[in-house]
N, C-alpha and C. Protein backbone atom coordinates (compact mmCIF):
# COMPACT_ATOMS: atom_id res chain seq x y z
N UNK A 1 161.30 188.40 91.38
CA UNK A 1 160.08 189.03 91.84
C UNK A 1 159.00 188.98 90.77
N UNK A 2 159.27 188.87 89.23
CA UNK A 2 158.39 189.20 88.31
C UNK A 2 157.50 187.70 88.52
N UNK A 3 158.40 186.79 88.84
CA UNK A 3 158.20 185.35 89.00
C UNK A 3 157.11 185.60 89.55
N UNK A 4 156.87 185.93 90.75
CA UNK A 4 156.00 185.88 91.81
C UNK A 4 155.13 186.59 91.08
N UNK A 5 154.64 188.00 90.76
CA UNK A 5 153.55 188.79 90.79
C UNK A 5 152.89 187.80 89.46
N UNK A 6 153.18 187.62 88.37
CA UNK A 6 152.87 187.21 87.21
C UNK A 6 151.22 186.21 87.85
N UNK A 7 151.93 185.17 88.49
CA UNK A 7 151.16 183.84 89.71
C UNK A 7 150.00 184.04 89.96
N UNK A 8 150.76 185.24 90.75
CA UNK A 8 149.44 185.88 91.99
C UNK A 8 148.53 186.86 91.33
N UNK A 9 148.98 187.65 89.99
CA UNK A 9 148.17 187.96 89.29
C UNK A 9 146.92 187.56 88.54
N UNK A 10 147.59 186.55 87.98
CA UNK A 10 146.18 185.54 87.19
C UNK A 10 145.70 184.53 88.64
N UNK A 11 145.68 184.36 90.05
CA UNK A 11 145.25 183.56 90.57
C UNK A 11 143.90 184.65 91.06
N UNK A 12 144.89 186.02 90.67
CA UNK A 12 143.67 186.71 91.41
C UNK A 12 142.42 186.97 90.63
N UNK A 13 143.19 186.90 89.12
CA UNK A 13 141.54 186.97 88.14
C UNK A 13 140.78 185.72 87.79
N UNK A 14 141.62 184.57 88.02
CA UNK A 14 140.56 183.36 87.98
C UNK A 14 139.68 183.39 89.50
N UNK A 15 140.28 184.00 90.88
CA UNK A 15 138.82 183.75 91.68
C UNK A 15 138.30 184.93 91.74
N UNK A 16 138.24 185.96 90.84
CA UNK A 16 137.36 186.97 91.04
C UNK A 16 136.13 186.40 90.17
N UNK A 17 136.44 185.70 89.19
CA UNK A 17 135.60 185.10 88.17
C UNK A 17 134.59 183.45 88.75
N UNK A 18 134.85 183.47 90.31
CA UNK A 18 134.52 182.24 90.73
C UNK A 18 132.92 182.10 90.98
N UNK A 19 132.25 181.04 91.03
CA UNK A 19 130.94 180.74 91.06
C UNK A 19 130.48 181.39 92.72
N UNK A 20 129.36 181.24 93.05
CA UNK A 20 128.88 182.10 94.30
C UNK A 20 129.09 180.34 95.02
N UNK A 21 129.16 179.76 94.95
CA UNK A 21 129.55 178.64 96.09
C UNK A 21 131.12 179.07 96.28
N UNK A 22 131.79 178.97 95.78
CA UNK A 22 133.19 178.34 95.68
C UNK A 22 133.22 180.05 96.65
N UNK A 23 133.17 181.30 96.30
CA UNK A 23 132.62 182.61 96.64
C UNK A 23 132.90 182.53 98.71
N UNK A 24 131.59 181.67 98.45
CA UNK A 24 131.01 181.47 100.14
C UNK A 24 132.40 180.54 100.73
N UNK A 25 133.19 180.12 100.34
CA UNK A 25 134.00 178.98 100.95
C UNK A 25 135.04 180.09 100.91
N UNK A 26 135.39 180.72 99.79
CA UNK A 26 136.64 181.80 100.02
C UNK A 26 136.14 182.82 101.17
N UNK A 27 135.17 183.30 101.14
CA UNK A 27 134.62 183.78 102.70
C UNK A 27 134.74 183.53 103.85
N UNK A 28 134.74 181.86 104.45
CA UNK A 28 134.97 181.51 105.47
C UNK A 28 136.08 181.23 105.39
N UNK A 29 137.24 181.23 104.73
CA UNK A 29 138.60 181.08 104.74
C UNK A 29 138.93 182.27 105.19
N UNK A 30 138.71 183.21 104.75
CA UNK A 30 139.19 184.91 104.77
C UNK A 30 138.70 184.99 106.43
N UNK A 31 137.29 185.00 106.48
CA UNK A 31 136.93 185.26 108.01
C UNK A 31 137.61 184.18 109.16
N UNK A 32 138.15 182.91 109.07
CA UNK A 32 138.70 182.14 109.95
C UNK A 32 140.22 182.93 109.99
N UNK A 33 141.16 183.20 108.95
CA UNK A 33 142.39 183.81 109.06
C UNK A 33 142.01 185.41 109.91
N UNK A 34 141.10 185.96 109.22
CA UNK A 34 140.59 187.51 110.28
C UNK A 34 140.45 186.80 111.88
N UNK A 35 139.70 186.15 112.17
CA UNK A 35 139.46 186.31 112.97
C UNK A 35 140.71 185.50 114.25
N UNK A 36 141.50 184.66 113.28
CA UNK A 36 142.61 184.10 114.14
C UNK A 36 143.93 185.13 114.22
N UNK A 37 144.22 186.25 113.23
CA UNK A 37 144.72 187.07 113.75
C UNK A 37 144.12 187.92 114.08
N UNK A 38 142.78 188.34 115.06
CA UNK A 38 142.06 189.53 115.77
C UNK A 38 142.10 190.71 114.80
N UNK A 39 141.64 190.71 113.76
CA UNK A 39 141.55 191.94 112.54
C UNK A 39 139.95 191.70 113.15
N UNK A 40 139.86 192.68 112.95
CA UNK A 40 137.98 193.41 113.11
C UNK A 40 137.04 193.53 111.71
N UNK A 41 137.33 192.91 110.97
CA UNK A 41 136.62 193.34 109.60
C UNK A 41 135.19 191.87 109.32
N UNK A 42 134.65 192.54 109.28
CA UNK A 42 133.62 191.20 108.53
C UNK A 42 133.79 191.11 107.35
N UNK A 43 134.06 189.45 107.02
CA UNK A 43 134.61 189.14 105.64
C UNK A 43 133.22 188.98 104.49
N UNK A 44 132.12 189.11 104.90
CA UNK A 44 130.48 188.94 104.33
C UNK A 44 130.52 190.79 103.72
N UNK A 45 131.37 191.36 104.23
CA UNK A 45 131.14 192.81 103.09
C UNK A 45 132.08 193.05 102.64
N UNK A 46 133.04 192.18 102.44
CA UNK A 46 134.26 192.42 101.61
C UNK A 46 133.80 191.59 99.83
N UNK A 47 134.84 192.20 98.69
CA UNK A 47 134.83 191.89 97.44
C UNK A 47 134.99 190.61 97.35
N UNK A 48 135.11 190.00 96.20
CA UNK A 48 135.85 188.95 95.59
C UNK A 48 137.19 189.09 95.58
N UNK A 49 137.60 190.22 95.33
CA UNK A 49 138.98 190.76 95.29
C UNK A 49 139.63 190.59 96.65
N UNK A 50 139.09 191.06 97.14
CA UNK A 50 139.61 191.64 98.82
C UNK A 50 139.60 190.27 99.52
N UNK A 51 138.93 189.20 99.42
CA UNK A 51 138.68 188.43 99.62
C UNK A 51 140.32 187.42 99.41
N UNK A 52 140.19 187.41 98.18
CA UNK A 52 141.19 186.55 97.35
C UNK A 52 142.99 187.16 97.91
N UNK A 53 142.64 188.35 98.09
CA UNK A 53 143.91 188.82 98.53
C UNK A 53 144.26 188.44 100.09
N UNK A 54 142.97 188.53 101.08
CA UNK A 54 143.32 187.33 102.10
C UNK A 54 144.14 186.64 102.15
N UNK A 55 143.41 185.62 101.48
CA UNK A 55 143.01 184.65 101.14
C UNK A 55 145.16 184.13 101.02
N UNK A 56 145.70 185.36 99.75
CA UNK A 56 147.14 184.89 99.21
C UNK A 56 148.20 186.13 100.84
N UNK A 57 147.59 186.60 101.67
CA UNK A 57 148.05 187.13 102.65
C UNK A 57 149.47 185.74 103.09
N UNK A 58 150.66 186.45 103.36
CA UNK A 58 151.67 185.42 103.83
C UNK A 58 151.37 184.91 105.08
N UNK A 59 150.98 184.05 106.07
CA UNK A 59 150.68 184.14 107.44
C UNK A 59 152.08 183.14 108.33
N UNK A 60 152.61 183.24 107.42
CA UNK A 60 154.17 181.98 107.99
C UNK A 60 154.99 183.11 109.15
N UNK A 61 154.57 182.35 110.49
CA UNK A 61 155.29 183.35 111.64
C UNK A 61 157.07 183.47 111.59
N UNK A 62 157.23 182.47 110.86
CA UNK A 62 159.13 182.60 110.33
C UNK A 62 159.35 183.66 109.66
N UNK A 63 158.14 184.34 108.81
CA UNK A 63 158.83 185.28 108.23
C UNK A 63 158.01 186.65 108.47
N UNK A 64 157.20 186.80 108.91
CA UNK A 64 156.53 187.56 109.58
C UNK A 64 156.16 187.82 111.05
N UNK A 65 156.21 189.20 111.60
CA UNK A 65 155.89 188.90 113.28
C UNK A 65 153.96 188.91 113.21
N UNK A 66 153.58 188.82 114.05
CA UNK A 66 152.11 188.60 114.41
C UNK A 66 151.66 190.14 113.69
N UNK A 67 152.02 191.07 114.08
CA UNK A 67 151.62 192.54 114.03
C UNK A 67 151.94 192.85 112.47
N UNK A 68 152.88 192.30 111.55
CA UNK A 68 153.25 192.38 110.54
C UNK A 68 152.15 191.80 109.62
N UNK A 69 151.94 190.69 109.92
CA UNK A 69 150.95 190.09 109.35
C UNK A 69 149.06 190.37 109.41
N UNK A 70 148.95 190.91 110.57
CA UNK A 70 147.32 192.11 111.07
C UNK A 70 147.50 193.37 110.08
N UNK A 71 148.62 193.56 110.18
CA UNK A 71 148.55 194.77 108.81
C UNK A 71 148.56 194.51 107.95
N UNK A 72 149.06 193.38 107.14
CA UNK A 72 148.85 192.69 105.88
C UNK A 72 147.45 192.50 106.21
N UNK A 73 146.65 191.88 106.78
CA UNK A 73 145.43 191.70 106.24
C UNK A 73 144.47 192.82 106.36
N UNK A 74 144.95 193.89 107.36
CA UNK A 74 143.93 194.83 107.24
C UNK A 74 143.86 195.79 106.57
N UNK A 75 145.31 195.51 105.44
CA UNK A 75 145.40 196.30 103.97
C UNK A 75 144.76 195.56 102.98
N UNK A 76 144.95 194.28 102.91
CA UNK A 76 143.66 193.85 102.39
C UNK A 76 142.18 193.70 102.10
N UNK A 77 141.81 194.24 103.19
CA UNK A 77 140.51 194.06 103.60
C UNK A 77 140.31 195.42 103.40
N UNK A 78 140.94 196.52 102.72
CA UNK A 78 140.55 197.60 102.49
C UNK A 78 140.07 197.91 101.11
């Protein structure tokens, strides 16, 4: 497990640190996954952070059910 967080830790501080283009593209990534699992959030007032955590959201239906995964992102998006 340490394996994992270590990863996802520094992936999350190199795109908090990302340019306002690269920014706008993690945006429409975040809002295409919102809006393909029906989460209600607009991704244009979410962080860099919140964003990026999307962004690393698991969305693999093998290991998650549909409803499992809407709550993963709408803990994110908080």
């Amino acid at each position: 497990m340490k394996s994992l967080v270590l990863p996802a830790a520094l992936g999350l501080a190199a795109l908090s640190a990302m340019p306002a283009a690269a920014t706008s593209q993690l945006e429409a990534l975040a809002q295409n996954k919102l809006d393909r699992y029906n989460v209600d959030v607009d991704a244009s007032t979410l962080d860099t952070q919140a964003l990026a955590e999307i962004k690393f959201v698991d969305t693999n239906p093998r290991e998650h059910s549909r409803a499992e995964i809407r709550a993963l992102l709408y803990q994110a998006a908080r």
